[in-house]
Every structure is written in structure tokens, then in C-alpha cells.
C-alpha atoms as a PDB file:
ATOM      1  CA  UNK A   1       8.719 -52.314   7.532  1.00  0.00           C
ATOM      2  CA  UNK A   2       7.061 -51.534   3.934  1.00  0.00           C
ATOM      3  CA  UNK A   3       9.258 -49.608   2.309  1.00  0.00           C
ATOM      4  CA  UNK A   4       8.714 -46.959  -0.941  1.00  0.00           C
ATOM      5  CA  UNK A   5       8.940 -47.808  -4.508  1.00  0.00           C
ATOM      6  CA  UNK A   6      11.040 -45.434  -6.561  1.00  0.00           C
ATOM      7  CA  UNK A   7       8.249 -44.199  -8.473  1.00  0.00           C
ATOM      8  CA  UNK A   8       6.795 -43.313  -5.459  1.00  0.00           C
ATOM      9  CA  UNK A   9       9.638 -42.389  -4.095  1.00  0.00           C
ATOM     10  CA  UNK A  10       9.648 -39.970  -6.905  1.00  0.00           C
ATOM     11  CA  UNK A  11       6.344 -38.626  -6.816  1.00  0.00           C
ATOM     12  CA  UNK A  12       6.386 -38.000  -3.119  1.00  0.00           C
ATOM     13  CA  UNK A  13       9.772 -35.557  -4.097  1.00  0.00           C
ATOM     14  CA  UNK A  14       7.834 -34.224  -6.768  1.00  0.00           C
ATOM     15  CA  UNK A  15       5.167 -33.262  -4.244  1.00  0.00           C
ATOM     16  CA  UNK A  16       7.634 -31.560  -1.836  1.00  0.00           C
ATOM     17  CA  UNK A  17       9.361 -29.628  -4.555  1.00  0.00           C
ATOM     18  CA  UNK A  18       5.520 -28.158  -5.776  1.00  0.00           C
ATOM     19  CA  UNK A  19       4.434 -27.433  -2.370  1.00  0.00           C
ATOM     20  CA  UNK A  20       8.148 -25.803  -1.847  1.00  0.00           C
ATOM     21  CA  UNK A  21       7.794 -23.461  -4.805  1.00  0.00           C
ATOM     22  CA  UNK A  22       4.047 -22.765  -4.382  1.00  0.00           C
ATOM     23  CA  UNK A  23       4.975 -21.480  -1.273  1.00  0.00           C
ATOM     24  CA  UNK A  24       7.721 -19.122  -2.218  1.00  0.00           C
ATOM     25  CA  UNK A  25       5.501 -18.426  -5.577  1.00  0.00           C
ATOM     26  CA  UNK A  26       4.531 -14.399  -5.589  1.00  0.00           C
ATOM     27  CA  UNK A  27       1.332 -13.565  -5.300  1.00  0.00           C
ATOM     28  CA  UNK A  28       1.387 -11.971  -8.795  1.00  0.00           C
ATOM     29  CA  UNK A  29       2.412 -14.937 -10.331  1.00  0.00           C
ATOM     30  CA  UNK A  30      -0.057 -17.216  -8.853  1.00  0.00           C
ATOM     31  CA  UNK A  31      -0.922 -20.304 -11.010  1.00  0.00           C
ATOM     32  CA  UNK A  32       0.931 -19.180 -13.778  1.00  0.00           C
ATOM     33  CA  UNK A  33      -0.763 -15.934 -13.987  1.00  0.00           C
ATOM     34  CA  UNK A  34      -4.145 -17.366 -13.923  1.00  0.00           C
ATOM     35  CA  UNK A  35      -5.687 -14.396 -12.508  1.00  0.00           C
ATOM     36  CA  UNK A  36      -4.209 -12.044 -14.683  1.00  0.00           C
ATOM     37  CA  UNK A  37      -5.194 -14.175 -17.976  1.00  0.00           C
ATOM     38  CA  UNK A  38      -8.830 -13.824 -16.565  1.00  0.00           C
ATOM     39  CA  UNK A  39      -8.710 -10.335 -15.592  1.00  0.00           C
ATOM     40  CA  UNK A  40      -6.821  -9.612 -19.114  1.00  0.00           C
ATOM     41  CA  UNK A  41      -9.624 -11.608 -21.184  1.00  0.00           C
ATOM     42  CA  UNK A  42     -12.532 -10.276 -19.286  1.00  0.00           C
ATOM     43  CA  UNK A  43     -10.850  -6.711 -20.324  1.00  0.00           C
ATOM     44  CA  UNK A  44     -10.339  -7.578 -24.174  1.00  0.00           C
ATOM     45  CA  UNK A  45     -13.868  -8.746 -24.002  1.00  0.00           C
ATOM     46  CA  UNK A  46     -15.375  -5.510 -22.738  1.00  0.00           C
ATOM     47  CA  UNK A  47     -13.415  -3.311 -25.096  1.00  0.00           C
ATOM     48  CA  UNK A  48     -14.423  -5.695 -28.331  1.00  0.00           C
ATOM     49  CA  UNK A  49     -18.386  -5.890 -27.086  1.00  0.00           C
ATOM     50  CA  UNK A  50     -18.141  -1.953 -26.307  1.00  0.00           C
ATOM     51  CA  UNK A  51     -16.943  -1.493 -30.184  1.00  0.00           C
ATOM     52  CA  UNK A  52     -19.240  -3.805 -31.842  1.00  0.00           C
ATOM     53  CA  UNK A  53     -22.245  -2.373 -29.887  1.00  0.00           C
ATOM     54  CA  UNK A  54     -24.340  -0.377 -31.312  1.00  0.00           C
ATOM     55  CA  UNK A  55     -26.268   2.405 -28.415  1.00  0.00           C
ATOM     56  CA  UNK A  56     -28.000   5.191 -29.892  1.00  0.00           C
ATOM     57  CA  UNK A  57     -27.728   8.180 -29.299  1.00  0.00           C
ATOM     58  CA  UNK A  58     -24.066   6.725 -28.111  1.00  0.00           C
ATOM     59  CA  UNK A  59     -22.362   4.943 -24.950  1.00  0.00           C
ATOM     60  CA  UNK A  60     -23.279   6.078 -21.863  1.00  0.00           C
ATOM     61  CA  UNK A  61     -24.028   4.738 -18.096  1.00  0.00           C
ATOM     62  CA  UNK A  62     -27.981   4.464 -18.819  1.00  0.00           C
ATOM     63  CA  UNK A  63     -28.348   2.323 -21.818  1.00  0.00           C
ATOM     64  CA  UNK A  64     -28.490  -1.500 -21.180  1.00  0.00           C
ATOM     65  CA  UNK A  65     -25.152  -1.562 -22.173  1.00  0.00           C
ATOM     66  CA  UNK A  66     -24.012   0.895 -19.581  1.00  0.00           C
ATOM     67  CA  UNK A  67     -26.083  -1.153 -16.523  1.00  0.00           C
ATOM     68  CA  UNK A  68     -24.201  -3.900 -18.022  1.00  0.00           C
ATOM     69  CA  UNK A  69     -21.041  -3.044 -16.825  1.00  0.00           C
ATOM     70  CA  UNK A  70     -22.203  -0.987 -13.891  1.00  0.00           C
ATOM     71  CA  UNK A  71     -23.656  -4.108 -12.441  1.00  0.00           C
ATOM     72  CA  UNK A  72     -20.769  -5.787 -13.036  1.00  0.00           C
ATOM     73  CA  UNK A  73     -18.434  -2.921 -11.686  1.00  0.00           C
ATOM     74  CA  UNK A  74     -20.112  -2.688  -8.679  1.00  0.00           C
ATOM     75  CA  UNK A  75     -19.993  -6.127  -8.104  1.00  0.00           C
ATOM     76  CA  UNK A  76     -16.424  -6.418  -8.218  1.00  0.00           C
ATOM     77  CA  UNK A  77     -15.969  -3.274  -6.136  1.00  0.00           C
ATOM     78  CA  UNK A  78     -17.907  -5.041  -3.760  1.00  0.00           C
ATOM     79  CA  UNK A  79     -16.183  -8.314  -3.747  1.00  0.00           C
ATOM     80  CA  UNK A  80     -12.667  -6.664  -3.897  1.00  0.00           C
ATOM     81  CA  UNK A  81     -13.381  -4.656  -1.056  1.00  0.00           C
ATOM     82  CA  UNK A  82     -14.063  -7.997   0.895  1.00  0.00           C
ATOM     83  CA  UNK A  83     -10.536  -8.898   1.232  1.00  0.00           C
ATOM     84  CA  UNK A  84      -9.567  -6.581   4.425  1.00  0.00           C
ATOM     85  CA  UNK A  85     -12.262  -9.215   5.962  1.00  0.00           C
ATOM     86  CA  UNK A  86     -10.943 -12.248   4.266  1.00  0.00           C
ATOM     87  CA  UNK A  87      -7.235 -11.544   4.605  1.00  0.00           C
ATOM     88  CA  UNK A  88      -7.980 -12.107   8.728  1.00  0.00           C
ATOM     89  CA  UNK A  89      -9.539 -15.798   8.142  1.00  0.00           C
ATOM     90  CA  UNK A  90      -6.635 -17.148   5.800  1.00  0.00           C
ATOM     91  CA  UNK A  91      -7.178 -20.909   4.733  1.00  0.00           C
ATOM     92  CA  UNK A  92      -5.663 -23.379   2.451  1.00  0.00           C
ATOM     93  CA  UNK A  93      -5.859 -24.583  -1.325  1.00  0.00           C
ATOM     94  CA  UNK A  94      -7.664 -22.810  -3.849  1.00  0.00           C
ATOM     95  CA  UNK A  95      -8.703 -19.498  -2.150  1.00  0.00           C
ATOM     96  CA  UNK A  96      -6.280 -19.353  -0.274  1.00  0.00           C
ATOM     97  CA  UNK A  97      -5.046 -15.628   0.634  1.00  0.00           C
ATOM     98  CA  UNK A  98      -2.372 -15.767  -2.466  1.00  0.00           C
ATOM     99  CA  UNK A  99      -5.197 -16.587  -4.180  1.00  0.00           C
ATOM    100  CA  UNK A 100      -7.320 -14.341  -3.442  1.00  0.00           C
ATOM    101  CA  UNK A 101      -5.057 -11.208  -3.184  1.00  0.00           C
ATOM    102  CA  UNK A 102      -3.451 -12.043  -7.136  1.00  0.00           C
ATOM    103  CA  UNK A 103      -7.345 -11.732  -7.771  1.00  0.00           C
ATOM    104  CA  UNK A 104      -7.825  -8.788  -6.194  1.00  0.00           C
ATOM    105  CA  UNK A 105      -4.895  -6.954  -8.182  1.00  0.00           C
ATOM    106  CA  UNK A 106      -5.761  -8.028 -11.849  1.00  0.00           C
ATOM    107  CA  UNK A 107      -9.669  -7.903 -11.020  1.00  0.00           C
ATOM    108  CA  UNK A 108      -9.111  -4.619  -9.589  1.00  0.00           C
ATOM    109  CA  UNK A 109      -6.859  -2.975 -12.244  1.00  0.00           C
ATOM    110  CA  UNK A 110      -9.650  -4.387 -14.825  1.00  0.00           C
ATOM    111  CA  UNK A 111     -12.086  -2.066 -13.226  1.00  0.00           C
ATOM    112  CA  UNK A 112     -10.076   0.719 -14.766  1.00  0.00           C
ATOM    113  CA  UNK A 113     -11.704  -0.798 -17.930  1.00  0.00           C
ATOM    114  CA  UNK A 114     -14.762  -1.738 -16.666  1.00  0.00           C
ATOM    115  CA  UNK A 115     -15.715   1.596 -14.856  1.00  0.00           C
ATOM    116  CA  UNK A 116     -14.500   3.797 -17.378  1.00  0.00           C
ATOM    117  CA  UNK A 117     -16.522   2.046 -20.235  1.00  0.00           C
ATOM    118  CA  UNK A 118     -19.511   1.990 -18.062  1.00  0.00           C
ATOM    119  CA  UNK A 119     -19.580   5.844 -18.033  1.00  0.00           C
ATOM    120  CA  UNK A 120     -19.148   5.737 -21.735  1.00  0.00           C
ATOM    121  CA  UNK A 121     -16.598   8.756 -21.478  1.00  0.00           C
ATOM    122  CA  UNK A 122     -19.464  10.999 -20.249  1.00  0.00           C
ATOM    123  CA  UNK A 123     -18.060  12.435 -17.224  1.00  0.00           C
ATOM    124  CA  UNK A 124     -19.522  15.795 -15.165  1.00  0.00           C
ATOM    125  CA  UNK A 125     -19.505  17.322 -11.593  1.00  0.00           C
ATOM    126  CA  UNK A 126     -22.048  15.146  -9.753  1.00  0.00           C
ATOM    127  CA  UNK A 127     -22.230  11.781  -7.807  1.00  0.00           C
ATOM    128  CA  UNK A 128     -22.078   9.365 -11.110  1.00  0.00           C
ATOM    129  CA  UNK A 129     -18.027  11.110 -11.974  1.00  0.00           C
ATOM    130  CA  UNK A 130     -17.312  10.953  -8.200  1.00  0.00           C
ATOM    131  CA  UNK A 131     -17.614   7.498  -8.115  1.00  0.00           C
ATOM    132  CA  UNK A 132     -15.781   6.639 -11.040  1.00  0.00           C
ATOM    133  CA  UNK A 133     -12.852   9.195  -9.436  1.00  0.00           C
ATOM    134  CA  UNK A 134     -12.431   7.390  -6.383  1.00  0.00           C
ATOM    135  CA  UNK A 135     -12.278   3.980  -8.012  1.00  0.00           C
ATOM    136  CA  UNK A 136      -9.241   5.637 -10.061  1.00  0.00           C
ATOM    137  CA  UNK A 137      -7.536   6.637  -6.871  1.00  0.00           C
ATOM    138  CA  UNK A 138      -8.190   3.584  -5.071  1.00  0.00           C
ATOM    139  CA  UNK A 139      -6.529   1.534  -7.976  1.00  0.00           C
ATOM    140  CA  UNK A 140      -3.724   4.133  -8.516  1.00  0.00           C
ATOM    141  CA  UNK A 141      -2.977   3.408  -4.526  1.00  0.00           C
ATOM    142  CA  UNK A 142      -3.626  -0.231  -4.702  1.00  0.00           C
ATOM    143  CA  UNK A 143      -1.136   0.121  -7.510  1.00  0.00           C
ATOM    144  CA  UNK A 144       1.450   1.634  -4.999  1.00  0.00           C
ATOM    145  CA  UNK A 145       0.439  -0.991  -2.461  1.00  0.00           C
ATOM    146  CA  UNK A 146       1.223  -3.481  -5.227  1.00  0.00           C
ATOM    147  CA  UNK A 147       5.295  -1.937  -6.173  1.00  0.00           C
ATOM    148  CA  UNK A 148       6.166  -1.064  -2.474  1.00  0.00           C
ATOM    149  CA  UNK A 149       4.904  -5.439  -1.486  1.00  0.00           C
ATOM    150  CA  UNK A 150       7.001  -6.267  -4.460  1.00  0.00           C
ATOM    151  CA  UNK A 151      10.469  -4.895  -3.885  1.00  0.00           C
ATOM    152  CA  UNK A 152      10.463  -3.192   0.249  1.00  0.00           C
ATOM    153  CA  UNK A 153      10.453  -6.539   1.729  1.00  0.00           C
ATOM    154  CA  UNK A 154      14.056  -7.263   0.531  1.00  0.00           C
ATOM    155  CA  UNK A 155      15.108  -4.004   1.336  1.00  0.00           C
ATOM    156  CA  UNK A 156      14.156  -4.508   4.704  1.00  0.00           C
ATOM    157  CA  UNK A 157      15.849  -8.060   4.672  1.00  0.00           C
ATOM    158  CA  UNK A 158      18.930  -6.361   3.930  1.00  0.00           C
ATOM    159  CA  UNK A 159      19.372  -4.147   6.441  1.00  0.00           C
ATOM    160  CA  UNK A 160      18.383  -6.030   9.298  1.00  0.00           C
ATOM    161  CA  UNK A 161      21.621  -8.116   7.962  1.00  0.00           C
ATOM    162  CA  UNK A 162      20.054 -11.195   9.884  1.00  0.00           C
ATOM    163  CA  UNK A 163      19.271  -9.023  13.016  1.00  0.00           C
ATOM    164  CA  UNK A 164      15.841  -8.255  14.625  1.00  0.00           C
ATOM    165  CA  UNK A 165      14.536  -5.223  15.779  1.00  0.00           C
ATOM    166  CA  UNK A 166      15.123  -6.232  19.679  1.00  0.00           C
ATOM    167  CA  UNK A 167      18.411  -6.808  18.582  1.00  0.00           C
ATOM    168  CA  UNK A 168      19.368  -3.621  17.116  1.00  0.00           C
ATOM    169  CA  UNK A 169      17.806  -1.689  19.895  1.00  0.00           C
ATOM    170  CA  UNK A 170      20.386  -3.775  22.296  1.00  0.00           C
ATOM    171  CA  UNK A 171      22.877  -2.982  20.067  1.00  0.00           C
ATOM    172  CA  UNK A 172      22.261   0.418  20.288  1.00  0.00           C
ATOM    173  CA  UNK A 173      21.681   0.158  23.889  1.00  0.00           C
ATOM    174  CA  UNK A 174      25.005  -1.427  24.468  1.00  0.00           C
ATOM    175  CA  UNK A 175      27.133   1.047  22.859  1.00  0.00           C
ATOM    176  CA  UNK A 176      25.272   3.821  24.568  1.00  0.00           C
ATOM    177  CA  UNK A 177      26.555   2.214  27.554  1.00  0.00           C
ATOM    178  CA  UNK A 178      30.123   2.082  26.319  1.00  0.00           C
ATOM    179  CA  UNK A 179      29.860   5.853  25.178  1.00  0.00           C
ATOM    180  CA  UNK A 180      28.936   6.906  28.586  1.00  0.00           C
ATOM    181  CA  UNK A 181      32.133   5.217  30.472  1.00  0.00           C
ATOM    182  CA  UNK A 182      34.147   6.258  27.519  1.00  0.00           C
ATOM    183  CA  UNK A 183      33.315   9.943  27.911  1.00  0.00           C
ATOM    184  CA  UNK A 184      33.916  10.554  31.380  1.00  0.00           C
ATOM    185  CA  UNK A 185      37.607  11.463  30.746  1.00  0.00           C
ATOM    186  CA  UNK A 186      36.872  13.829  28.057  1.00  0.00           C
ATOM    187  CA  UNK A 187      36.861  18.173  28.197  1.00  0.00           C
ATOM    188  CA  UNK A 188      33.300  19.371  29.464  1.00  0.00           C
ATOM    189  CA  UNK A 189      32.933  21.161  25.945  1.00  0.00           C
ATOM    190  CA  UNK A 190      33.177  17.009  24.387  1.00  0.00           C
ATOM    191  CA  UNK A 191      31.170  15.385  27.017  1.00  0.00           C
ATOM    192  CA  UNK A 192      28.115  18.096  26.955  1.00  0.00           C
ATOM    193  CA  UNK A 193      28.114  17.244  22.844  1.00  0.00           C
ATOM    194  CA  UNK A 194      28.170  13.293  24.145  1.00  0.00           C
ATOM    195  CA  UNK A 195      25.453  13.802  26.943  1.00  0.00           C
ATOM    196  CA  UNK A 196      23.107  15.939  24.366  1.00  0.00           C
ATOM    197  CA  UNK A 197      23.619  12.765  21.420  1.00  0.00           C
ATOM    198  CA  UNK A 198      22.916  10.541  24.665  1.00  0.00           C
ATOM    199  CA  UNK A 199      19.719  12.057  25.457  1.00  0.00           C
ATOM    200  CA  UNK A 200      18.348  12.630  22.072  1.00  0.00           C
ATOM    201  CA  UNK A 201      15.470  10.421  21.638  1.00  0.00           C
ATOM    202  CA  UNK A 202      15.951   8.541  18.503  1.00  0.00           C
ATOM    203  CA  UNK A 203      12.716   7.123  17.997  1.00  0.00           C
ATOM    204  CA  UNK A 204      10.891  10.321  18.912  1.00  0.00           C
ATOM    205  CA  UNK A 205      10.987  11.674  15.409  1.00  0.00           C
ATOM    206  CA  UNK A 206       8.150  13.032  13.342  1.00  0.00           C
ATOM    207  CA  UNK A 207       6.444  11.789  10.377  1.00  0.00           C
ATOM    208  CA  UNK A 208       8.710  13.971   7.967  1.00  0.00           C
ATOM    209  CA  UNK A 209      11.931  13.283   9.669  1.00  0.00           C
ATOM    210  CA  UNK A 210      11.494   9.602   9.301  1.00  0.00           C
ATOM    211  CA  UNK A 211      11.136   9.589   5.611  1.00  0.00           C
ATOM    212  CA  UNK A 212      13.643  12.226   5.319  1.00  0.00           C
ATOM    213  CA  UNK A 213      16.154  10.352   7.354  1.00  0.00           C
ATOM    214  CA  UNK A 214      19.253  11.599   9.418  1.00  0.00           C
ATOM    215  CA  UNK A 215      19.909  15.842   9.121  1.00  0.00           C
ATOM    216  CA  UNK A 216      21.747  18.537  11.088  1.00  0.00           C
ATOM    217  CA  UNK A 217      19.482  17.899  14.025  1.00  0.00           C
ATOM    218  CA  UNK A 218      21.089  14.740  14.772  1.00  0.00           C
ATOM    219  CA  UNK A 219      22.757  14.907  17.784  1.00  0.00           C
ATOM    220  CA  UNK A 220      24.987  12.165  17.219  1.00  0.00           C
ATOM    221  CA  UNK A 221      26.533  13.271  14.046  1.00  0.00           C
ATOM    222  CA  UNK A 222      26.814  16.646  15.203  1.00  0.00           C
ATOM    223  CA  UNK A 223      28.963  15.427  18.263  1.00  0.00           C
ATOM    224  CA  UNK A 224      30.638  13.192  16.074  1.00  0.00           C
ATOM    225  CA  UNK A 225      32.002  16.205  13.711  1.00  0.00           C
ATOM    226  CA  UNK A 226      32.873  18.356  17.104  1.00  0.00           C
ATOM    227  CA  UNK A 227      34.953  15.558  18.201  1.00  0.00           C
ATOM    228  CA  UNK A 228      37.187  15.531  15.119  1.00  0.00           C
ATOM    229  CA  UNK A 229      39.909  13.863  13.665  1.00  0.00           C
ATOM    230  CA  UNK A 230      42.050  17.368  12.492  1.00  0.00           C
ATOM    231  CA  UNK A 231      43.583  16.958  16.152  1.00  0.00           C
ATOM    232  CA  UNK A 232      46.541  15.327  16.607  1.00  0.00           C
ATOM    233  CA  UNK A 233      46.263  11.850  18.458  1.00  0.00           C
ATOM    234  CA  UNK A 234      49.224  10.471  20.831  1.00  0.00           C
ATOM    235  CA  UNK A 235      49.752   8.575  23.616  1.00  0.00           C
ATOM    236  CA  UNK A 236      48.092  10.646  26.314  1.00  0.00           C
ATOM    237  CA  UNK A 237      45.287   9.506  28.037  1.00  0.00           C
ATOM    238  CA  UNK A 238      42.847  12.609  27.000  1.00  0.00           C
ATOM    239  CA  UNK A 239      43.739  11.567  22.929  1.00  0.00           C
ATOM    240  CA  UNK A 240      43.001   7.875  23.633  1.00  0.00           C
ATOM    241  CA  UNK A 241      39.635   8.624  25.338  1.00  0.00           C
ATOM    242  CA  UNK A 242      38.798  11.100  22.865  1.00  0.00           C
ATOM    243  CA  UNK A 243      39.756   8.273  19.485  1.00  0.00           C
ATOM    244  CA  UNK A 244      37.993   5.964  21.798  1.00  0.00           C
ATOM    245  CA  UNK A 245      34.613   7.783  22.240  1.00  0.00           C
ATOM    246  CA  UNK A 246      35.167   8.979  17.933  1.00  0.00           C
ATOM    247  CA  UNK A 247      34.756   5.751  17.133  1.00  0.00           C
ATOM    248  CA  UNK A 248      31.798   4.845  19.473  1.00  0.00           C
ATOM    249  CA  UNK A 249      30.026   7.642  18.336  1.00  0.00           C
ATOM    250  CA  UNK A 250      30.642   6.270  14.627  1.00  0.00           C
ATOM    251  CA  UNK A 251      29.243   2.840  15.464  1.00  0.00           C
ATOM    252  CA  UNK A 252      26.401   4.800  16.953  1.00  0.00           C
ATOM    253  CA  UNK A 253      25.439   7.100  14.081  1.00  0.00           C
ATOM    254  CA  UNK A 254      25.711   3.558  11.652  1.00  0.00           C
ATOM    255  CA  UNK A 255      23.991   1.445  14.254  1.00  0.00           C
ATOM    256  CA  UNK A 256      21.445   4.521  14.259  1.00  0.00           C
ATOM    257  CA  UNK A 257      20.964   4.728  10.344  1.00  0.00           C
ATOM    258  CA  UNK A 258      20.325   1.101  10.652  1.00  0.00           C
ATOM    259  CA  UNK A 259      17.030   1.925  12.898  1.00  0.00           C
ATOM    260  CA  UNK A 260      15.884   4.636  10.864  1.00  0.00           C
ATOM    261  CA  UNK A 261      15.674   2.734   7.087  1.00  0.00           C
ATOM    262  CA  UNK A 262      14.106   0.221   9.047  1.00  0.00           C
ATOM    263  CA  UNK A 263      11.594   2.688  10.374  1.00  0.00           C
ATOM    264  CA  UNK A 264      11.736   4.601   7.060  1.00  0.00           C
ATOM    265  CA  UNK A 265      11.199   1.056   4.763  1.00  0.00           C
ATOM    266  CA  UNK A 266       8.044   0.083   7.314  1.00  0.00           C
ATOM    267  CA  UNK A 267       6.602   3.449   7.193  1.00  0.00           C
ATOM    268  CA  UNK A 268       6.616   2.852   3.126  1.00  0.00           C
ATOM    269  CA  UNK A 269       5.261  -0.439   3.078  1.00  0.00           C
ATOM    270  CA  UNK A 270       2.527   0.479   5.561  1.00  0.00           C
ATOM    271  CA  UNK A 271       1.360   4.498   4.646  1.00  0.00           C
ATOM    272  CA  UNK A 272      -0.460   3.216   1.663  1.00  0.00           C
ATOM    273  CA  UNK A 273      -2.763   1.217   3.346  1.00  0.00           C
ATOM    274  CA  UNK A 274      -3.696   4.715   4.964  1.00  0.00           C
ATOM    275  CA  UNK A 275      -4.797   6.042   1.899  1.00  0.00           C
ATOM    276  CA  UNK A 276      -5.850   3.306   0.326  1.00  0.00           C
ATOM    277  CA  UNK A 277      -8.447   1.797   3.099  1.00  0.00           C
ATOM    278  CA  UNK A 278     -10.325   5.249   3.574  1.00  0.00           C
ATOM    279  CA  UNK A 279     -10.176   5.789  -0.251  1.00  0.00           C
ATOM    280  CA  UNK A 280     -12.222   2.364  -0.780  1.00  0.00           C
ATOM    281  CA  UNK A 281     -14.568   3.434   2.425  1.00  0.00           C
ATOM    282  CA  UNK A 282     -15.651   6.287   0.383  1.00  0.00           C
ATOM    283  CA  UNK A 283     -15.650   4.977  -2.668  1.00  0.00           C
ATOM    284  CA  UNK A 284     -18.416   2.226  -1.131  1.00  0.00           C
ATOM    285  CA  UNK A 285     -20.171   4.999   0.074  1.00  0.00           C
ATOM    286  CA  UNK A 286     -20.017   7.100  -3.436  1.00  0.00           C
ATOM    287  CA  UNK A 287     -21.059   3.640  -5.095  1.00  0.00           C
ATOM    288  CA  UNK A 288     -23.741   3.532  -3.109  1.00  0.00           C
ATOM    289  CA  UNK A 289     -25.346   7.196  -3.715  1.00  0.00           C
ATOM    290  CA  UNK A 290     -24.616   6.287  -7.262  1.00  0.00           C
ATOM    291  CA  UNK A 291     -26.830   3.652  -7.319  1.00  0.00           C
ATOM    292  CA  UNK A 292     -29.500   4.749  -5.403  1.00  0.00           C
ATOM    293  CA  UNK A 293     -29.686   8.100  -7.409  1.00  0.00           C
ATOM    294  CA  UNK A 294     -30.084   5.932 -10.950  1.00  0.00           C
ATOM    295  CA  UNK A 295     -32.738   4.128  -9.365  1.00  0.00           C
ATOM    296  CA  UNK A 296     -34.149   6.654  -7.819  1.00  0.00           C
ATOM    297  CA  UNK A 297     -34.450   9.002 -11.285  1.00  0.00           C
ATOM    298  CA  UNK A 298     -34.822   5.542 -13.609  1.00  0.00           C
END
């Protein structure tokens, strides 16, 4: 059986290690930057040739200048807007979806650049300004897109604390279960404030509760401050059931807090994409009246 040299021996662990860290490499920092060195010279090269050129009467979207950057504008909107297609057909190597999604951030935030020198600061109520306002907002949200990818990911790591979502549902499930038994001996004034925190649909909430988290309509807490701790606890059997079912209710309301920055974290990471997928729809279509008007008046 052949068997390695050290130097390749070496080189095959040198291989590993690359792949290794090219695959826990952010997509920001992609090849060393590479994308944002390109995007970042392309800028500095727009903003030197839009200085040193000379338009008369003075910069604006119809001089050759202006169709300059317009073409080019539009051609990265274009080709930006192509990665909702390409992100569902990932591949390997070069372009792969890294790749191609740390070139559509520092491509896309040179637009702001780009765009804004193409209208040569002449801006107005019409088509030609709408355009150039949508491209804003769809960078300013892509921009969003870009902080809440960057740090809600470990946020959400952390408070799963190594548990999946089936699993905290169980969790909750099981101590509902517990809860249940354990009230039975309790007064009918505790178990009714039990039964209501039992009932209460957790997952039921609305789009402003989950962001704003836990309040005074949570039945759980609200039980949980009913069944307090200012009575005095002995040895009877109604005190033991009723320190019994305090503490359940305590594991509940955590084990429910849990859920909800979960839910609250996910609906972070993912409401951006509803602004920011419509914003780029229209901004296609405001690109495209844009066009077709210049050409249609040229």
C-alpha cells in the first residue's frame, strides 16, 4: 500500500484547512474582500471621471456622460436583481452563492454612487426621480437585510441553547402536562387562573405582539403572580400543590419566552425580505418606464 510523502502529506492538510475556513468564511469577507475592492474602485472611478468631465451646460442624466452611467446602472440593477433566481440553483467554486451574494452587497451599495451621479443631482417629481428613489430604498433595506444576516443568526443559536424547535414545543408540551395533574388539588379561584394560562394559545399571537414580546395579556404570568409567594408555605398538602404548580408555571413562562425570541429573532431576519423583494419589483418596473420614456422623448 503506497503511502503519502510528508510534503504531500502537508499539502493535502493545507487543502482541508482552506476548504475548512472557506466554508465558515462570511459572505462579506469573501476572497479577502475581493468584491468590495471592485465595487470600491469602480466607485472612486466614477466620482474622479464625474469631476474631471467636462458637460455643458452641467451633469445631468441626458448627456453622454449621464447614459454612461445609466446604462451601466441599469445593468447592475438588472443583474443584482437576478439573485432571488440564482440563490435557488446554488453551485460550487467561483460563483458560487457566497460569491455571488458578497457581489450583490458591494455592487449594490455602489449603485448609490452610480445612480445618484447618473442623475447629476437633478432630481424632480416624475418617473426619472422615482426610479432613482426606489433604488435608495431598496439598498437602504438590502442594507438591513445585510446587519440583521450578520449578527441574528447567533442570537438565535443562543437561545435554542442546542435545542430545536420540535424540541421546545415538547418541552413545553410536557410541562403543560405536569401543570394540569399538579393543579387538580388547588382552590377553584387557582385552577381557573391555571386552566385560562392552559388554554391560551401561545403561538396565536399577532404581528405586533410577537415583536413586542410577553405583556399583561399573558396568561401564564398573570397566573403566575395570582399564585404568589406572600403566602405562607408548610407542610399541608394544599401549600405543597400550590409551590408545586408556582414553580411549573415559572418553567412555563421561561420555557415560553424561549419560543417567543425565537419567533421574535425569525420574524427579524425574515420581514425584510418583505420589503425588500416588492421594493426591487417596482423598482424594475420604474426602471423600465424610465427607460422607455428617454427613448421615447430622445
Amino acid at each position: 500500500m503506497a503511502t503519502l510523502s510528508p510534503r504531500d502529506r502537508d499539502a493535502g492538510y493545507a487543502e482541508i484547512e482552506q476548504r475548512r475556513s472557506a466554508s465558515h468564511e462570511s459572505f462579506l469577507a469573501h476572497r479577502a474582500y475581493f468584491w468590495a475592492r471592485v465595487a470600491g474602485f469602480a466607485s472612486l472611478f466614477v466620482i474622479i471621471t464625474y469631476l474631471l468631465v467636462d458637460v455643458e451646460p452641467r451633469h445631468n442624466g441626458g448627456s453622454w456622460y449621464g447614459y454612461t452611467l445609466g446604462t451601466i446602472g441599469a445593468g447592475l440593477i438588472v443583474w443584482l436583481a437576478w439573485l432571488g433566481i440564482r440563490k435557488r440553483r446554488p453551485t460550487p467554486g467561483s460563483w458560487s452563492l457566497k460569491a455571488w451574494t458578497s457581489a450583490h452587497v458591494y455592487l449594490g451599495l455602489s449603485l448609490v454612487i452610480v445612480g445618484t451621479l447618473h442623475t447629476g443631482f437633478q432630481l424632480g417629481w416624475n418617473v426619472h426621480t422615482l426610479a432613482w428613489v426606489l433604488m435608495m430604498l431598496v439598498i437602504i433595506s438590502g442594507a438591513y437585510g445585510i446587519t440583521v444576516y450578520a449578527s441574528l443568526p447567533q442570537r438565535l443559536s443562543e437561545n435554542r441553547r442546542e435545542m430545536t424547535r420540535e424540541q421546545m414545543i415538547e418541552s413545553l408540551a410536557t410541562i403543560d402536562k405536569q401543570l394540569e395533574a399538579a393543579a387538580q388539588p388547588l382552590t377553584r379561584e387557582d385552577a381557573d387562573m391555571v386552566i385560562a394560562a392552559l388554554e391560551q394559545d401561545v403561538f396565536a399571537s399577532g404581528i405586533r405582539a410577537r415583536f413586542a414580546g410577553a405583556g399583561r395579556a399573558d396568561a401564564t404570568r398573570r397566573a403566575l403572580d395570582h399564585i404568589s409567594t406572600d403566602r405562607a408555605y408548610d407542610d399541608n398538602p394544599d401549600d405543597l400543590a400550590q409551590r408545586k404548580v408556582r414553580a411549573l408555571l415559572g418553567k412555563r413562562a421561561a420555557q415560553i419566552d424561549q419560543i417567543r425570541r425565537q419567533m421574535q429573532t425569525k420574524a427579524l431576519l425574515e420581514i425584510w425580505l418583505y420589503i425588500h423583494v416588492p421594493l426591487t419589483i417596482a423598482l424594475l418596473a420604474a426602471l423600465t418606464a424610465h427607460i422607455v420614456s428617454v427613448f421615447y422623448y430622445w
